[in-house]
PDB file of N, CA and C in Angstrom:
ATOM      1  N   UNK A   1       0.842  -1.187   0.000  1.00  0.00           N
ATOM      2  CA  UNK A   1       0.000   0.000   0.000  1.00  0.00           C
ATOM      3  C   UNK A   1       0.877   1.236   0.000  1.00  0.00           C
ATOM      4  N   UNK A   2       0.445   2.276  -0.850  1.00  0.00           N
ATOM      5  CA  UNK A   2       1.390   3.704  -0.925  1.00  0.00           C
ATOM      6  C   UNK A   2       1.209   4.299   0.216  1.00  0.00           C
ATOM      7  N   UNK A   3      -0.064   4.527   1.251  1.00  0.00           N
ATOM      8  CA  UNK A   3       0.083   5.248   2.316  1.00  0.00           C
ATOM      9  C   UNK A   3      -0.035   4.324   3.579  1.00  0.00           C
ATOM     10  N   UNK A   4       0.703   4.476   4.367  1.00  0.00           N
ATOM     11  CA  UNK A   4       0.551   3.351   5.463  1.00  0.00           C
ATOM     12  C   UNK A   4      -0.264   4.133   6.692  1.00  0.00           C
ATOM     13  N   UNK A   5      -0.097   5.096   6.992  1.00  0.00           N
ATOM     14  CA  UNK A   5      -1.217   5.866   7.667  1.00  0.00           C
ATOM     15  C   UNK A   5      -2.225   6.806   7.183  1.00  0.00           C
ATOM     16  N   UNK A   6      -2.787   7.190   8.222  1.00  0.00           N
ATOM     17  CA  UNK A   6      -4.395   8.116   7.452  1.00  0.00           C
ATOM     18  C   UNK A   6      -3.723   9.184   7.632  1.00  0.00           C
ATOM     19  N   UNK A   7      -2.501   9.934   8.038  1.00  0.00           N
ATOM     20  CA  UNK A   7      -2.215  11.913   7.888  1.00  0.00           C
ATOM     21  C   UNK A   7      -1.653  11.509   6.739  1.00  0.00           C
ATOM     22  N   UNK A   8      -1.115  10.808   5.483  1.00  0.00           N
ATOM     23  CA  UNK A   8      -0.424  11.287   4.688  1.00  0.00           C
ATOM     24  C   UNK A   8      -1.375  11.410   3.325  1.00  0.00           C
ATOM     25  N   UNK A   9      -2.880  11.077   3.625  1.00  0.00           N
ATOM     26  CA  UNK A   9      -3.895  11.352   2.380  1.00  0.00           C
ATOM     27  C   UNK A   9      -3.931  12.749   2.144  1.00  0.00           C
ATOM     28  N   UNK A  10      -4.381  12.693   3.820  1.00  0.00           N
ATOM     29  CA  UNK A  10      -4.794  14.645   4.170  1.00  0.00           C
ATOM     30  C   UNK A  10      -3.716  15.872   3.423  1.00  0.00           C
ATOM     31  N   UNK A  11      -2.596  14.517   3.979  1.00  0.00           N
ATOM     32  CA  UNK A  11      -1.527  15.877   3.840  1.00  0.00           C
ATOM     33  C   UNK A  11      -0.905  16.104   2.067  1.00  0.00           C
ATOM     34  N   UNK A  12      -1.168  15.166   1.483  1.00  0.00           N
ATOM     35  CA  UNK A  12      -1.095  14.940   0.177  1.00  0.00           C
ATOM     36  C   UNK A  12      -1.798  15.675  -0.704  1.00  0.00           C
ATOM     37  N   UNK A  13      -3.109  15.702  -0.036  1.00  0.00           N
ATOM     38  CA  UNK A  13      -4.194  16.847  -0.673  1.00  0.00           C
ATOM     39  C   UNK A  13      -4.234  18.243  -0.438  1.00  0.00           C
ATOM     40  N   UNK A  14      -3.525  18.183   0.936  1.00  0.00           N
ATOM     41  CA  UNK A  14      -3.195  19.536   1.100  1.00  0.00           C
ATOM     42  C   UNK A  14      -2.226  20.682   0.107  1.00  0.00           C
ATOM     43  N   UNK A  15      -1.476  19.461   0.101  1.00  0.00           N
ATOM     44  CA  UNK A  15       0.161  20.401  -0.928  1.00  0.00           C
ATOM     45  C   UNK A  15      -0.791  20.116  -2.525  1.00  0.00           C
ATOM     46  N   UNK A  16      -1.276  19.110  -3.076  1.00  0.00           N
ATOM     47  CA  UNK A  16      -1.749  18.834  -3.956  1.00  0.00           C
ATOM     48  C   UNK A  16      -2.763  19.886  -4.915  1.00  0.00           C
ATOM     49  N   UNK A  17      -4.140  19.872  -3.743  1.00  0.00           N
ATOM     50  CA  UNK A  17      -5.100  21.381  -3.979  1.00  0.00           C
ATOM     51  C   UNK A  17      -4.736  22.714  -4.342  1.00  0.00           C
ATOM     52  N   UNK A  18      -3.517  23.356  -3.675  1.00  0.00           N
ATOM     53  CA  UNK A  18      -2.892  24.685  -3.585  1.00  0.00           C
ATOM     54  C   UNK A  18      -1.823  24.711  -5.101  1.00  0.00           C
ATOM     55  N   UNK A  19      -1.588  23.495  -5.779  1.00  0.00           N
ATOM     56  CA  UNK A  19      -0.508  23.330  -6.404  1.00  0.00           C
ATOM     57  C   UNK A  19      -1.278  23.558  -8.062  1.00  0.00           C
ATOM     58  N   UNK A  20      -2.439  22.624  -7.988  1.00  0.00           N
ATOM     59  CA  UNK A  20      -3.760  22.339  -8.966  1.00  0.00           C
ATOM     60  C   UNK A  20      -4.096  23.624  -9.560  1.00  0.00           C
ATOM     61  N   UNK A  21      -4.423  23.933  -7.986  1.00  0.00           N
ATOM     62  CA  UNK A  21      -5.181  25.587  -7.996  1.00  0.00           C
ATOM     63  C   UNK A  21      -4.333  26.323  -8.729  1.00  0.00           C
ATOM     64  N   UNK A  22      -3.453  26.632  -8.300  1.00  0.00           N
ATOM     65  CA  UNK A  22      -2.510  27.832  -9.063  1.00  0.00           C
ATOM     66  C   UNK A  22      -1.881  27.231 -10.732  1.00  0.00           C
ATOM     67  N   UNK A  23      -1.811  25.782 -11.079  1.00  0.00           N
ATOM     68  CA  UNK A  23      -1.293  25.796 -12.475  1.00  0.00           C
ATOM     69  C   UNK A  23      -2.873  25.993 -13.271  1.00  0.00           C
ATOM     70  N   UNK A  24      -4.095  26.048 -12.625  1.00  0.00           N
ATOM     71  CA  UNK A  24      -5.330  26.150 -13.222  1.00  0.00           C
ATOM     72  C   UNK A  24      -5.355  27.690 -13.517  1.00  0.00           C
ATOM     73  N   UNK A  25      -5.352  28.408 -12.852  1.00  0.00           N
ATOM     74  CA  UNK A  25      -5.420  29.764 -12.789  1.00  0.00           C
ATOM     75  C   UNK A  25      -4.086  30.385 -13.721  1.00  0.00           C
ATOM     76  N   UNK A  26      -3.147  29.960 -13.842  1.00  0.00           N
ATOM     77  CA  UNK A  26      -1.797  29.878 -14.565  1.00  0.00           C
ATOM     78  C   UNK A  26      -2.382  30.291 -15.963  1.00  0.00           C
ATOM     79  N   UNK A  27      -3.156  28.933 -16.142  1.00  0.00           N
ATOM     80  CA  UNK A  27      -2.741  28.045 -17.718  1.00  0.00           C
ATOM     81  C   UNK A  27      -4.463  28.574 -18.119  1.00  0.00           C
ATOM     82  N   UNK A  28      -5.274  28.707 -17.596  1.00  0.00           N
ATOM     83  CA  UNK A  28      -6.749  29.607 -17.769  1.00  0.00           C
ATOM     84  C   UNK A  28      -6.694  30.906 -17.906  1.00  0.00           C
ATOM     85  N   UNK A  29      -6.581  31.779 -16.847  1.00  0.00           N
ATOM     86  CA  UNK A  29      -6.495  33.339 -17.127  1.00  0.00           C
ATOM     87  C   UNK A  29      -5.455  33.593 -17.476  1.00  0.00           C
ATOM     88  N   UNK A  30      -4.542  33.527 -16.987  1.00  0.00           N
ATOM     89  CA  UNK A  30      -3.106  34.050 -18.130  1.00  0.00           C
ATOM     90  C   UNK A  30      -2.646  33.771 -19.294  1.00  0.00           C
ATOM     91  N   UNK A  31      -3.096  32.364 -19.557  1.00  0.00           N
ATOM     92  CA  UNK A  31      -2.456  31.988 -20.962  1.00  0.00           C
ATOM     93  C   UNK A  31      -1.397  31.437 -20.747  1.00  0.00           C
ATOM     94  N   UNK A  32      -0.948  31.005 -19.405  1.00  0.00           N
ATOM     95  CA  UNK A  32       0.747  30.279 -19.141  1.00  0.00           C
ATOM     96  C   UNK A  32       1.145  29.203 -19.130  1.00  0.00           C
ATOM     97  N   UNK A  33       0.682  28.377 -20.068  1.00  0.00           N
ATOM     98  CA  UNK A  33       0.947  26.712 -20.336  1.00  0.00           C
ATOM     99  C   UNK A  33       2.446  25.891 -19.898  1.00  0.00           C
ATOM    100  N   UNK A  34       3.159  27.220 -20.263  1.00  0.00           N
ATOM    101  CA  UNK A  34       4.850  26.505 -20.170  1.00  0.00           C
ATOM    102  C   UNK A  34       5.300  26.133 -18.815  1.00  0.00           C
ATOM    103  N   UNK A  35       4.774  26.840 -17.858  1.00  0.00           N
ATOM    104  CA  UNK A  35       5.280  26.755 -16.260  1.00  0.00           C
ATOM    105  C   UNK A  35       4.097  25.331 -15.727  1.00  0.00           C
ATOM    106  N   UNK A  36       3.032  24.939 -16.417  1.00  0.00           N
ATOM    107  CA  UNK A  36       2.185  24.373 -15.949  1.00  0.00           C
ATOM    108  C   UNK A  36       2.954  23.018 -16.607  1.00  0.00           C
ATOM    109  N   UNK A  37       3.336  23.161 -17.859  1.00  0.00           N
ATOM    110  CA  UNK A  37       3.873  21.618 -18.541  1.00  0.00           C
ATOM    111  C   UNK A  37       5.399  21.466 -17.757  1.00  0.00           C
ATOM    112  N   UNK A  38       6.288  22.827 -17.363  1.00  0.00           N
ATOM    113  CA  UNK A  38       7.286  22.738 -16.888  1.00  0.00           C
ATOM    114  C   UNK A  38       7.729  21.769 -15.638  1.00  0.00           C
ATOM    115  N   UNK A  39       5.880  22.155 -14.579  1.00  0.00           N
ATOM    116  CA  UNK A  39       5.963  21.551 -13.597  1.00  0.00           C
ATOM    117  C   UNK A  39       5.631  20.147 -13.691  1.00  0.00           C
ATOM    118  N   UNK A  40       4.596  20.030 -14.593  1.00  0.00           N
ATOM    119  CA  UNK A  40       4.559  18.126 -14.785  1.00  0.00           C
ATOM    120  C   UNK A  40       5.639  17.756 -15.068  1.00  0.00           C
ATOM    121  N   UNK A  41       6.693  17.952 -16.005  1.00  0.00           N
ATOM    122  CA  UNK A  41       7.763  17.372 -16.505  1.00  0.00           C
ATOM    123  C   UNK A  41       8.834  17.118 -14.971  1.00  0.00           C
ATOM    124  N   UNK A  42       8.652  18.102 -14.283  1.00  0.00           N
ATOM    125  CA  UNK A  42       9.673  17.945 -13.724  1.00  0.00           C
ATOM    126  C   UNK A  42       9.191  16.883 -12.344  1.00  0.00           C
ATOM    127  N   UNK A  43       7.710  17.430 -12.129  1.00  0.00           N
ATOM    128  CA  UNK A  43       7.249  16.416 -10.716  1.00  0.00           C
ATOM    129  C   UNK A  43       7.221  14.716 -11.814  1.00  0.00           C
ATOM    130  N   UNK A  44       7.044  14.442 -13.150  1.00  0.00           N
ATOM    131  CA  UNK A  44       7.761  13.377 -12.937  1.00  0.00           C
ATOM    132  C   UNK A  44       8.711  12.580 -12.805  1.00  0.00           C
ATOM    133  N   UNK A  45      10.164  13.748 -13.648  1.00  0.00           N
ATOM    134  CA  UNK A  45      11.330  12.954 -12.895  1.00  0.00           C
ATOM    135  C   UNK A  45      11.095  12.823 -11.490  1.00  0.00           C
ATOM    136  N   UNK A  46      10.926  13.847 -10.832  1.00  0.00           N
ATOM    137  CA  UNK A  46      11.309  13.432  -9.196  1.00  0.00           C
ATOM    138  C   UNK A  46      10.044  12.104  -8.957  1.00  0.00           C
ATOM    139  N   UNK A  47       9.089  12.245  -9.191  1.00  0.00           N
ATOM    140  CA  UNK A  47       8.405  10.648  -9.242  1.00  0.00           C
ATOM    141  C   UNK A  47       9.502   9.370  -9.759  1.00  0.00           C
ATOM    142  N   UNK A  48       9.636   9.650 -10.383  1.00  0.00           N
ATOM    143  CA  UNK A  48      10.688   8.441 -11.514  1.00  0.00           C
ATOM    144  C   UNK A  48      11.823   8.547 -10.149  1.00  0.00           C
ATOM    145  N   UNK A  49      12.284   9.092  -9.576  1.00  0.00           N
ATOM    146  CA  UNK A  49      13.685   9.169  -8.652  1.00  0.00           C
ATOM    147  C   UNK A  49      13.213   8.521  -7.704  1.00  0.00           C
ATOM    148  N   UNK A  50      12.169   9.155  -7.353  1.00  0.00           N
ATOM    149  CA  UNK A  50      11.294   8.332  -5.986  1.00  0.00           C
ATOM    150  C   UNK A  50      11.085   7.178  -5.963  1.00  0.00           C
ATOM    151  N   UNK A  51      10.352   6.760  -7.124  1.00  0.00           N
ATOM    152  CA  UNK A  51      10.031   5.171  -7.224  1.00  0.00           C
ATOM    153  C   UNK A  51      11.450   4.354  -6.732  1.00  0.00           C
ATOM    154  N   UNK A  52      12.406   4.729  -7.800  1.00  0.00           N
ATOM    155  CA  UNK A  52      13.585   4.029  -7.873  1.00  0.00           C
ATOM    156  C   UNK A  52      14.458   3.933  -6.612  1.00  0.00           C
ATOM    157  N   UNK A  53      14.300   5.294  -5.494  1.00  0.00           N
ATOM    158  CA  UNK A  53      14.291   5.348  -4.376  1.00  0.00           C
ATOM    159  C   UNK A  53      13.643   4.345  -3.072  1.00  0.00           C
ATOM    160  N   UNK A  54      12.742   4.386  -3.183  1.00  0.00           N
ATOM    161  CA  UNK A  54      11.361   3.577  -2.972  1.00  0.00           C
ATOM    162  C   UNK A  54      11.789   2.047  -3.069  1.00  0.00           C
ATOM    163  N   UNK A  55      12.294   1.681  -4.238  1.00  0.00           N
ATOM    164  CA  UNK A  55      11.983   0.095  -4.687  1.00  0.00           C
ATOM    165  C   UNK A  55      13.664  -0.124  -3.971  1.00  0.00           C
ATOM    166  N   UNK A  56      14.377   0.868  -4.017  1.00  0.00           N
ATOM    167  CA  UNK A  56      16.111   0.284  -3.583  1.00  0.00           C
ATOM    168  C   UNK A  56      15.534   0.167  -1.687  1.00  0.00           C
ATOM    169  N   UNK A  57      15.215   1.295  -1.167  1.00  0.00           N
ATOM    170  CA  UNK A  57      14.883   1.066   0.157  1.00  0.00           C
ATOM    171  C   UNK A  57      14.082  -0.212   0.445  1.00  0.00           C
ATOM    172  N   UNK A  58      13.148  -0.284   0.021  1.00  0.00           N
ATOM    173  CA  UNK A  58      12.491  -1.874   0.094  1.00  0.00           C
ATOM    174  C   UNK A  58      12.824  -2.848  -0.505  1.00  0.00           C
ATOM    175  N   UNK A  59      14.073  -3.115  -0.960  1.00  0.00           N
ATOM    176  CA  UNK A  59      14.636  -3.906  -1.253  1.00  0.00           C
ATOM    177  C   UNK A  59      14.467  -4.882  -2.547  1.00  0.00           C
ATOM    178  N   UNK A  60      13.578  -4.056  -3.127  1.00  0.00           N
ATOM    179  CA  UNK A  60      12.798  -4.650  -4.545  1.00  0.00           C
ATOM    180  C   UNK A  60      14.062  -4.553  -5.644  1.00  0.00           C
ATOM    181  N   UNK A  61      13.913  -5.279  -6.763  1.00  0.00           N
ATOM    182  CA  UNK A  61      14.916  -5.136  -8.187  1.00  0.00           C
ATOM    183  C   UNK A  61      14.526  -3.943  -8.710  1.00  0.00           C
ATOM    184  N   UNK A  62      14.920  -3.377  -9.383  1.00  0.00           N
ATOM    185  CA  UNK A  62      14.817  -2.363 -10.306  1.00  0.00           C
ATOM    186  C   UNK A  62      14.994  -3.292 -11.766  1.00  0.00           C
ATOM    187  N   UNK A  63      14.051  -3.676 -12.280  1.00  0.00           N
ATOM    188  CA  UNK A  63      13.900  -4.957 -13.423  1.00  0.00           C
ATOM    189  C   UNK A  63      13.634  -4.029 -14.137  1.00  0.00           C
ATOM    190  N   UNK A  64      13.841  -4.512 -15.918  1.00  0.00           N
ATOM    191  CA  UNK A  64      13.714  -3.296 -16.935  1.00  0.00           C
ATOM    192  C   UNK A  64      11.927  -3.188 -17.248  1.00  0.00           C
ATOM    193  N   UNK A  65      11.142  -4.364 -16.457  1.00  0.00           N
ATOM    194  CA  UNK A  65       9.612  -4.583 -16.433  1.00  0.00           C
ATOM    195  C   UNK A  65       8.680  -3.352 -16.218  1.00  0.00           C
ATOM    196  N   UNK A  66       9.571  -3.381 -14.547  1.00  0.00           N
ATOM    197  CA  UNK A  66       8.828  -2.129 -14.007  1.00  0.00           C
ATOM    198  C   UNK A  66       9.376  -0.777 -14.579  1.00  0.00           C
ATOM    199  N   UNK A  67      10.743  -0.335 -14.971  1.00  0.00           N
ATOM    200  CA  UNK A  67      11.245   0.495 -15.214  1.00  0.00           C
ATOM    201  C   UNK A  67      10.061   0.885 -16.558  1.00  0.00           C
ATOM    202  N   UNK A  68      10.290  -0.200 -17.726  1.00  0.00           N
ATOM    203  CA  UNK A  68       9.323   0.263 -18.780  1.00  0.00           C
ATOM    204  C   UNK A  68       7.870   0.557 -18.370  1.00  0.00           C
ATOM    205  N   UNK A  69       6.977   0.104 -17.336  1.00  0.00           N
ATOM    206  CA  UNK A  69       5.990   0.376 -17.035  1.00  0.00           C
ATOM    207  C   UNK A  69       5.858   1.645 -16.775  1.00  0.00           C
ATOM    208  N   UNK A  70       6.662   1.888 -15.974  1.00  0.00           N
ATOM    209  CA  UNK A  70       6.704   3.750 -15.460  1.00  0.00           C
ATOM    210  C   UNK A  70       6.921   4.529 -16.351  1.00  0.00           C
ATOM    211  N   UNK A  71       7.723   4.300 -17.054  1.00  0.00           N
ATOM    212  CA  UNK A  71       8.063   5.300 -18.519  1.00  0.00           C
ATOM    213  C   UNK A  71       6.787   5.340 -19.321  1.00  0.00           C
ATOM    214  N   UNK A  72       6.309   4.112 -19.738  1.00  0.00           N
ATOM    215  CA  UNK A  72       4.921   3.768 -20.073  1.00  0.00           C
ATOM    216  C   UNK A  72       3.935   4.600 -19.740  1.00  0.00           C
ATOM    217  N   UNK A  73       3.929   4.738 -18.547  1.00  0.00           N
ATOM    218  CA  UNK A  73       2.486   5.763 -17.646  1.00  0.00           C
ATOM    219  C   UNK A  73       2.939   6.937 -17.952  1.00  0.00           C
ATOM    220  N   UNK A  74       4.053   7.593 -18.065  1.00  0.00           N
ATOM    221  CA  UNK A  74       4.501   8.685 -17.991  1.00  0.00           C
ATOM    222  C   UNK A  74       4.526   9.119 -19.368  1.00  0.00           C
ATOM    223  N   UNK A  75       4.769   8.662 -20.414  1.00  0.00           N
ATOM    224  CA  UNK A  75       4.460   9.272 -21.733  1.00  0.00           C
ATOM    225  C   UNK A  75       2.830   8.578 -21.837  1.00  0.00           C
ATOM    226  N   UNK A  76       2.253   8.191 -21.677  1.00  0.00           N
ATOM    227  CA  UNK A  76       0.789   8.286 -21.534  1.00  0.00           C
ATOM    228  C   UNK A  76       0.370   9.410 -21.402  1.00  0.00           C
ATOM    229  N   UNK A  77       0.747  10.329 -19.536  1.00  0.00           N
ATOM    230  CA  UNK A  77       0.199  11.492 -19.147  1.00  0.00           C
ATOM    231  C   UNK A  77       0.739  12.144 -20.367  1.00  0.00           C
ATOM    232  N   UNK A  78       1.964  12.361 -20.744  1.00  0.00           N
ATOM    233  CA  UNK A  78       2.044  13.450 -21.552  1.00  0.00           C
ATOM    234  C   UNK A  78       1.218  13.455 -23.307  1.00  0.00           C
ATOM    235  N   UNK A  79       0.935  12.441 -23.420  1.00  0.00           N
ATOM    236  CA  UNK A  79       0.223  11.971 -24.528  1.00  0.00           C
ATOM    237  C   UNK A  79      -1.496  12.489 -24.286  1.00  0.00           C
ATOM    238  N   UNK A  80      -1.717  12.568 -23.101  1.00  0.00           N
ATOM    239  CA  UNK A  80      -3.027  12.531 -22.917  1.00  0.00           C
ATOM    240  C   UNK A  80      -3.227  14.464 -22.674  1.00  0.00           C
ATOM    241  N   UNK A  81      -2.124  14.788 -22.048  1.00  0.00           N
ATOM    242  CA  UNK A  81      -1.936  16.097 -21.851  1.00  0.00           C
ATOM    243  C   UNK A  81      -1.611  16.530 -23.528  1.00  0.00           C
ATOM    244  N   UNK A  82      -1.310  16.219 -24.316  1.00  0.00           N
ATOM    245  CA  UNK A  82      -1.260  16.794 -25.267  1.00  0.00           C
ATOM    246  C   UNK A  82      -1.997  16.661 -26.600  1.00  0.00           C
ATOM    247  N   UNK A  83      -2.837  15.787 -26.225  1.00  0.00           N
ATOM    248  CA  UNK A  83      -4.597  15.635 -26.942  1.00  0.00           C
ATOM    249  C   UNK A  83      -5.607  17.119 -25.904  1.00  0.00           C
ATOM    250  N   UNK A  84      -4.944  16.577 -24.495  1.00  0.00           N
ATOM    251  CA  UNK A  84      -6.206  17.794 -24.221  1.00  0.00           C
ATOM    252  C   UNK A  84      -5.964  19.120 -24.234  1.00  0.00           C
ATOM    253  N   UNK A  85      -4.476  19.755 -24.383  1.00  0.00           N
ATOM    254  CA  UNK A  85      -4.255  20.991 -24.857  1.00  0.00           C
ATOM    255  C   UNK A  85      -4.465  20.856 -26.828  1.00  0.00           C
ATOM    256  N   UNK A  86      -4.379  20.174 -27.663  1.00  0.00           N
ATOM    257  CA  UNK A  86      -5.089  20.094 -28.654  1.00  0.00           C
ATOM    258  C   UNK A  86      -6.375  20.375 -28.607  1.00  0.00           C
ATOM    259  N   UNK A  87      -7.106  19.865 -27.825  1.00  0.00           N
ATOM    260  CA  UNK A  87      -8.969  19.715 -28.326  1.00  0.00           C
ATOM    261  C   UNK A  87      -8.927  21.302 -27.509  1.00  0.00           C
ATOM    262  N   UNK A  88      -8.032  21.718 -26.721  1.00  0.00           N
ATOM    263  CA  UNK A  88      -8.724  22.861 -26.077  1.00  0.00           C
ATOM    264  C   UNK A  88      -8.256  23.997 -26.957  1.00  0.00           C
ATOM    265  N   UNK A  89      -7.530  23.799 -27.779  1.00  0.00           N
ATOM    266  CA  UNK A  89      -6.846  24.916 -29.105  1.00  0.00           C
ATOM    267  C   UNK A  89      -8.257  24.356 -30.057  1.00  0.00           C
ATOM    268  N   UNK A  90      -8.699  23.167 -30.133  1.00  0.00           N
ATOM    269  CA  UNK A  90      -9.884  23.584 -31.232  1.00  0.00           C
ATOM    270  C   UNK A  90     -10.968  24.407 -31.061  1.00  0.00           C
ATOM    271  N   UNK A  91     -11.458  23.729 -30.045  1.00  0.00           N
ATOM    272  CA  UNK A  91     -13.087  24.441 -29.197  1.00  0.00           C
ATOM    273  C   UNK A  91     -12.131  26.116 -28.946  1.00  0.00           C
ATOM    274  N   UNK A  92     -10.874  26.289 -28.932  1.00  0.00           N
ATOM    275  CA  UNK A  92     -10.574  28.179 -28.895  1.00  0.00           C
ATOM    276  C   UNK A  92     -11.018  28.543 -30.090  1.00  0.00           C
ATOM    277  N   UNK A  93     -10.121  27.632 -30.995  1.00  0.00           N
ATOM    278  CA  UNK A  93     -10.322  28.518 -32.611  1.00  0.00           C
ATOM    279  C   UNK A  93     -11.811  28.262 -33.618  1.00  0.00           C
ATOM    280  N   UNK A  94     -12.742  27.209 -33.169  1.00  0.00           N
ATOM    281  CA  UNK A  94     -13.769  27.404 -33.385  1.00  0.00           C
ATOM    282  C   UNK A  94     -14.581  28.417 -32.939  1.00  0.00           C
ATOM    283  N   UNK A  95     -14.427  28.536 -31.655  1.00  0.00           N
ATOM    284  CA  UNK A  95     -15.449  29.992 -31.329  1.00  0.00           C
ATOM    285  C   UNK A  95     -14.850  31.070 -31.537  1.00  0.00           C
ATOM    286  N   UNK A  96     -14.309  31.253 -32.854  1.00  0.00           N
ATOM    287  CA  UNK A  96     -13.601  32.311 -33.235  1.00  0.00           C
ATOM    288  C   UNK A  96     -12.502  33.289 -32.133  1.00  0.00           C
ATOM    289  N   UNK A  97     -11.639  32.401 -31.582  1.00  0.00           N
ATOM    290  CA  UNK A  97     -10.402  32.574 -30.720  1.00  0.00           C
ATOM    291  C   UNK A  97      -9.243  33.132 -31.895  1.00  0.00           C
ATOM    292  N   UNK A  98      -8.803  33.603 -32.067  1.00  0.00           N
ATOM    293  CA  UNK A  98      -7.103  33.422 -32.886  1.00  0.00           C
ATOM    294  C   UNK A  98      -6.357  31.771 -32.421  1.00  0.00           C
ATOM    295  N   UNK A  99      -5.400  31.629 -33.643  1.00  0.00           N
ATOM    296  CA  UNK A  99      -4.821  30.633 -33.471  1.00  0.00           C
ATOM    297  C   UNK A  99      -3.535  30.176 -32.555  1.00  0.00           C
ATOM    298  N   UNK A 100      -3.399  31.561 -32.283  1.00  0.00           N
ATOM    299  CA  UNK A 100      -2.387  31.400 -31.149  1.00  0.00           C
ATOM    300  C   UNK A 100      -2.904  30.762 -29.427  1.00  0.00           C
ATOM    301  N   UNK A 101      -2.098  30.198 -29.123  1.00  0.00           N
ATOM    302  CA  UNK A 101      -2.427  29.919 -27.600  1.00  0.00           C
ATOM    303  C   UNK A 101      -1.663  31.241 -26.917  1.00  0.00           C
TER     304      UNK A 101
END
């Protein structure tokens, strides 16, 4: 199990909500996509460090299985993040937006 006690949901959502909030408000009213993709890119290396962190402390292999799985999920998000900044550049430039983001 990822959380072994009940403060680290709370506290997860805590840093989580405040973090959401502000790349929403970022990448909505300002127009600031780059600091919002900047920060996914980078919270997943440190995910990717963690895991690998994670699996050496618990004494697990680092097998090329799991390694490809994670890479796997991780160009997913960015695959999926970059269909939904697509569809959200269409529905702009259909309602007569300019083509710029």
């Amino acid at each position: 199990m990822m959380f072994d006690n009940d403060t680290s949901i709370p506290l997860l959502l805590a840093v989580k909500l405040p973090v959401t909030a502000l790349g929403a408000y970022l990448s909505g009213e300002r127009g600031l996509i780059f600091p919002v993709l900047l920060f996914l890119f980078v919270s997943m290396i440190v995910d990717w460090i963690t895991g690998v962190m994670a699996d050496k402390a618990n004494g697990k292999p680092i097998t090329s299985k799991t390694f490809s799985a994670g890479i796997f999920k991780k160009v997913s998000y960015l695959i999926a993040t970059g269909l939904g900044l697509g569809f959200d550049w269409l529905l702009h430039v259909t309602k007569g937006g300019s083509a710029g983001l």
